[in-house]
Protein backbone atom coordinates (compact mmCIF):
# COMPACT_ATOMS: atom_id res chain seq x y z
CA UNK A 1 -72.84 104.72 -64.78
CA UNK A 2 -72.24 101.94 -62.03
CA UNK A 3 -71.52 104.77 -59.44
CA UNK A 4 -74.65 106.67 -60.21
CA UNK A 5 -76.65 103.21 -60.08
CA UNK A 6 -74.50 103.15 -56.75
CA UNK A 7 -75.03 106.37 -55.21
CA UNK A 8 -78.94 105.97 -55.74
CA UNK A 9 -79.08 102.65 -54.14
CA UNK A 10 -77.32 103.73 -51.46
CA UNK A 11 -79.61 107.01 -51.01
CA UNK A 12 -83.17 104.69 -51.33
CA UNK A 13 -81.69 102.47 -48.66
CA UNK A 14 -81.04 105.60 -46.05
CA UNK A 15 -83.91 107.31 -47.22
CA UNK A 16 -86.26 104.15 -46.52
CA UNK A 17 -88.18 103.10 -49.48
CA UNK A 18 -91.25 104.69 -49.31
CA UNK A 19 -89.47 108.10 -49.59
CA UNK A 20 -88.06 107.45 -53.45
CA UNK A 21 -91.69 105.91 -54.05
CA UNK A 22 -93.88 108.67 -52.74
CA UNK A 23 -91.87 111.58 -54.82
CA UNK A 24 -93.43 110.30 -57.40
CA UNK A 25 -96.70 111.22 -56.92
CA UNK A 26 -97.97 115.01 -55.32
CA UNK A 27 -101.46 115.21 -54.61
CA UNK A 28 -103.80 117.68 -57.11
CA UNK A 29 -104.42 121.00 -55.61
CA UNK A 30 -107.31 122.12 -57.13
CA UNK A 31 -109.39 119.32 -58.41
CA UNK A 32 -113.04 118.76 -58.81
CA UNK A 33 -115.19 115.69 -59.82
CA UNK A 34 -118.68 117.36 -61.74
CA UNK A 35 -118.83 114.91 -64.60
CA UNK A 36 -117.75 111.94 -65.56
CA UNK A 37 -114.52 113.12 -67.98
CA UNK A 38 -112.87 114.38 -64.79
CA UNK A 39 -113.58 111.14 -62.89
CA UNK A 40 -111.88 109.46 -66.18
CA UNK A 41 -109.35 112.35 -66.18
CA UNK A 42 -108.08 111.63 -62.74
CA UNK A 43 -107.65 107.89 -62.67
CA UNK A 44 -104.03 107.71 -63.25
CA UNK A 45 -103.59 110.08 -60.30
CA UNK A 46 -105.69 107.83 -58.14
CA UNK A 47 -103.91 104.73 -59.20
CA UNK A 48 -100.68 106.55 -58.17
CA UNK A 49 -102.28 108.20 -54.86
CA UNK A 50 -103.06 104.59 -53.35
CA UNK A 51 -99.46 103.29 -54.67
CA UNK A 52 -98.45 105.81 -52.31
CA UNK A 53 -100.84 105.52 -49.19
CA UNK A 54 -99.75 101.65 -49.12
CA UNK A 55 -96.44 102.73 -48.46
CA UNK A 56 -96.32 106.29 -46.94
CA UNK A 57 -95.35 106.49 -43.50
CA UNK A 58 -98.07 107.57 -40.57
CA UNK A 59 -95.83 109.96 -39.04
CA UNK A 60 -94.99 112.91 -41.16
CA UNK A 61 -94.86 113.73 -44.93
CA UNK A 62 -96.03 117.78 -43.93
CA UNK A 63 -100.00 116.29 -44.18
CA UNK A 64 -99.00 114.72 -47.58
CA UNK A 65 -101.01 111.13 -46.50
CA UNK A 66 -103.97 113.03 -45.24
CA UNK A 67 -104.36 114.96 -48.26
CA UNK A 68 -103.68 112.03 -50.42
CA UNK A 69 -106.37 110.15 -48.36
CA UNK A 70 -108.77 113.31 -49.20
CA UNK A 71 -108.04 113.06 -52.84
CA UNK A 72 -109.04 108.88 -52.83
CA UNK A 73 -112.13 109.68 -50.68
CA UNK A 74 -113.71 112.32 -52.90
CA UNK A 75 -113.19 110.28 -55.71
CA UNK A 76 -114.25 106.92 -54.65
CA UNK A 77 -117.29 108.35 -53.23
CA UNK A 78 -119.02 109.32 -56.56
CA UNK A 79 -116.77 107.80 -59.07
CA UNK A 80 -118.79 106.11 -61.98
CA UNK A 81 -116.90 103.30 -62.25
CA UNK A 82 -116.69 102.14 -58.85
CA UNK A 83 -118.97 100.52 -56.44
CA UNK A 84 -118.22 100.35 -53.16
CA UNK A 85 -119.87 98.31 -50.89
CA UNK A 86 -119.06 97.79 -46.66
CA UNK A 87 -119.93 94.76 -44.28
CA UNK A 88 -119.24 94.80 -40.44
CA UNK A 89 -115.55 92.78 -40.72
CA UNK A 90 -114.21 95.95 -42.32
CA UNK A 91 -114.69 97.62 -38.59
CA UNK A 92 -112.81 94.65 -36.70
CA UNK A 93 -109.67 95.75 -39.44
CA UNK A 94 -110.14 99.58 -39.05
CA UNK A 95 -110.60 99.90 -35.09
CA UNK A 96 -106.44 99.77 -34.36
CA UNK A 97 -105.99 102.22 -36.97
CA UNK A 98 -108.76 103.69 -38.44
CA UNK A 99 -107.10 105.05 -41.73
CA UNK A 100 -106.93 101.40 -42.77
CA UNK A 101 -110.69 101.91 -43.72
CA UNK A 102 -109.22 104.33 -46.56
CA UNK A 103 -106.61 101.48 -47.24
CA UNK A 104 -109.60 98.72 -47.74
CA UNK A 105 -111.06 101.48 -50.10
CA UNK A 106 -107.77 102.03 -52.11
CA UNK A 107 -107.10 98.51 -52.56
CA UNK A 108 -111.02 98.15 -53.78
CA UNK A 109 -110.71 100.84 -56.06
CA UNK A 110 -107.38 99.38 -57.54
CA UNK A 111 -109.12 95.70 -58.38
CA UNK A 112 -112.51 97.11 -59.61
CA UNK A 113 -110.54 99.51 -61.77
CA UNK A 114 -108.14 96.77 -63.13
CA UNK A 115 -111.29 94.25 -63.14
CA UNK A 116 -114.30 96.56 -64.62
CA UNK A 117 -117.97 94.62 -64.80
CA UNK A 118 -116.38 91.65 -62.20
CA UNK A 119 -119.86 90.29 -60.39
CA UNK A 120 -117.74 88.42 -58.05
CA UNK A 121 -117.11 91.59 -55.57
CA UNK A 122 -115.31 89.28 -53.27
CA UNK A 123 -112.33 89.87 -55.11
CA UNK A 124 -112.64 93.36 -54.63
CA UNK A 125 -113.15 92.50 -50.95
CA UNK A 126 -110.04 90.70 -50.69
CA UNK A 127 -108.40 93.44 -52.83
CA UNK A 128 -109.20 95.76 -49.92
CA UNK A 129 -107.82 93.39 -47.08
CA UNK A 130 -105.08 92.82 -48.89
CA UNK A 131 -104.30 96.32 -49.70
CA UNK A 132 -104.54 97.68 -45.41
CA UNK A 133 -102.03 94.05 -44.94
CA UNK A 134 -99.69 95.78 -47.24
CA UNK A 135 -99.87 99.26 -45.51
CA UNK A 136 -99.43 97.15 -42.00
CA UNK A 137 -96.42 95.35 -43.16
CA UNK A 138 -94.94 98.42 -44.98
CA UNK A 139 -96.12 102.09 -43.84
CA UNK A 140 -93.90 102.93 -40.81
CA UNK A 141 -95.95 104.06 -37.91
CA UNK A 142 -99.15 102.05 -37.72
CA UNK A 143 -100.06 100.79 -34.64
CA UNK A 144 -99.81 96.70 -33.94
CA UNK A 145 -103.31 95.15 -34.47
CA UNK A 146 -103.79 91.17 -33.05
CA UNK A 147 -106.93 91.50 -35.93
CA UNK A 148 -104.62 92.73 -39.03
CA UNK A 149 -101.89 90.23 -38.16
CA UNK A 150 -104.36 87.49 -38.21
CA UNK A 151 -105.79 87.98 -41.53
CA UNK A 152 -102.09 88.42 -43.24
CA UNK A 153 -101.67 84.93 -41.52
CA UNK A 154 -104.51 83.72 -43.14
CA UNK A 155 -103.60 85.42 -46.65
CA UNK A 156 -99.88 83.76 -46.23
CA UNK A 157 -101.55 80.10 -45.62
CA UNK A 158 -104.29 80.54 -48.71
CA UNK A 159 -107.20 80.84 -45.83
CA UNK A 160 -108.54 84.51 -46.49
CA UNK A 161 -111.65 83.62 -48.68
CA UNK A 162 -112.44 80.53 -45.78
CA UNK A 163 -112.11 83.62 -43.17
CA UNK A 164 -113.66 86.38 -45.66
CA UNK A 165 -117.34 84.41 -46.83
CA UNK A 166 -118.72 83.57 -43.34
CA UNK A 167 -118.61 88.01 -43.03
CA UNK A 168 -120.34 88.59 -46.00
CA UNK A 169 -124.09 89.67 -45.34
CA UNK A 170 -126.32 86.85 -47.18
CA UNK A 171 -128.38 89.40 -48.91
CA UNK A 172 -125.33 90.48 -50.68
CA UNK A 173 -123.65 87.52 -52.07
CA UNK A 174 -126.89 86.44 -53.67
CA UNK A 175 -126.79 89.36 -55.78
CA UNK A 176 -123.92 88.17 -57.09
């Protein structure tokens, strides 16, 4: 028993450890969103897909991250349960590397799903910068972004909200 517990810590440490992580999800191959049962019926998949898009390296996979980022996009866009909403700091995070604008999605979609009927959508906001930090720190591949770095500083010393409020368009936050 210790030298299987062995052998497979040895193997996730040569493998890297988004490899062991990302077998366990496969993207759908035929899925489609019409009502609101397959939204429902597909959630664990999506909780899994961004699990795996946080961690999945940028260079390779056989198309496995662009797929997965596919399968998140089609279902965030009409999904009943969650409400996406964009202001203009999400481009000064997304302009290095553009697919972090799917990573600010997946990390919105994890909080609002964990968090249903929050008003305070700042959280989900943060949930989103925090989720393309992760992928910067983790995903092998990205590109280095000055912008990124700075708001993972800012997370580390308790400052993101202080950074994140001043970006939020008025109009929005009073809806809150």
């Amino acid at each position: 028993m210790l030298r299987a517990l062995a052998v497979v810590v040895f193997v996730s440490l040569i493998a890297g450890p988004g490899t062991l992580h990302s077998q366990g999800f496969e993207v759908p191959k035929a899925y489609s969103f019409e009502t609101k049962e397959d939204y429902a019926k597909y959630q664990p998949q999506i909780l899994k897909c961004i699990d795996f898009l946080e961690s999945a390296p940028y260079d390779g996979e056989n198309g496995k991250r662009e797929a997965a980022n596919m399968f998140l996009m089609t279902w965030a866009r009409r999904a009943p349960n969650v409400s996406l909403r964009f202001h203009s700091y999400i481009n000064t995070l997304t302009t290095v590397n553009p697919d972090f604008f799917v990573m600010f999605i997946a990390g919105w979609t994890r909080r609002e799903l964990a968090h249903p009927g929050s008003r305070d959508k700042t959280e989900y906001d943060i949930a989103g910068i925090r989720s393309i930090i992760k992928t910067y720190g983790q995903a092998k591949g990205v590109n280095k972004d000055a912008a990124v770095e700075e708001v993972a500083r800012l997370d580390r010393e308790g400052k993101l909200l202080g950074w994140l409020k001043p970006r939020l368009e008025p109009e929005v936050l009073d809806k809150q």
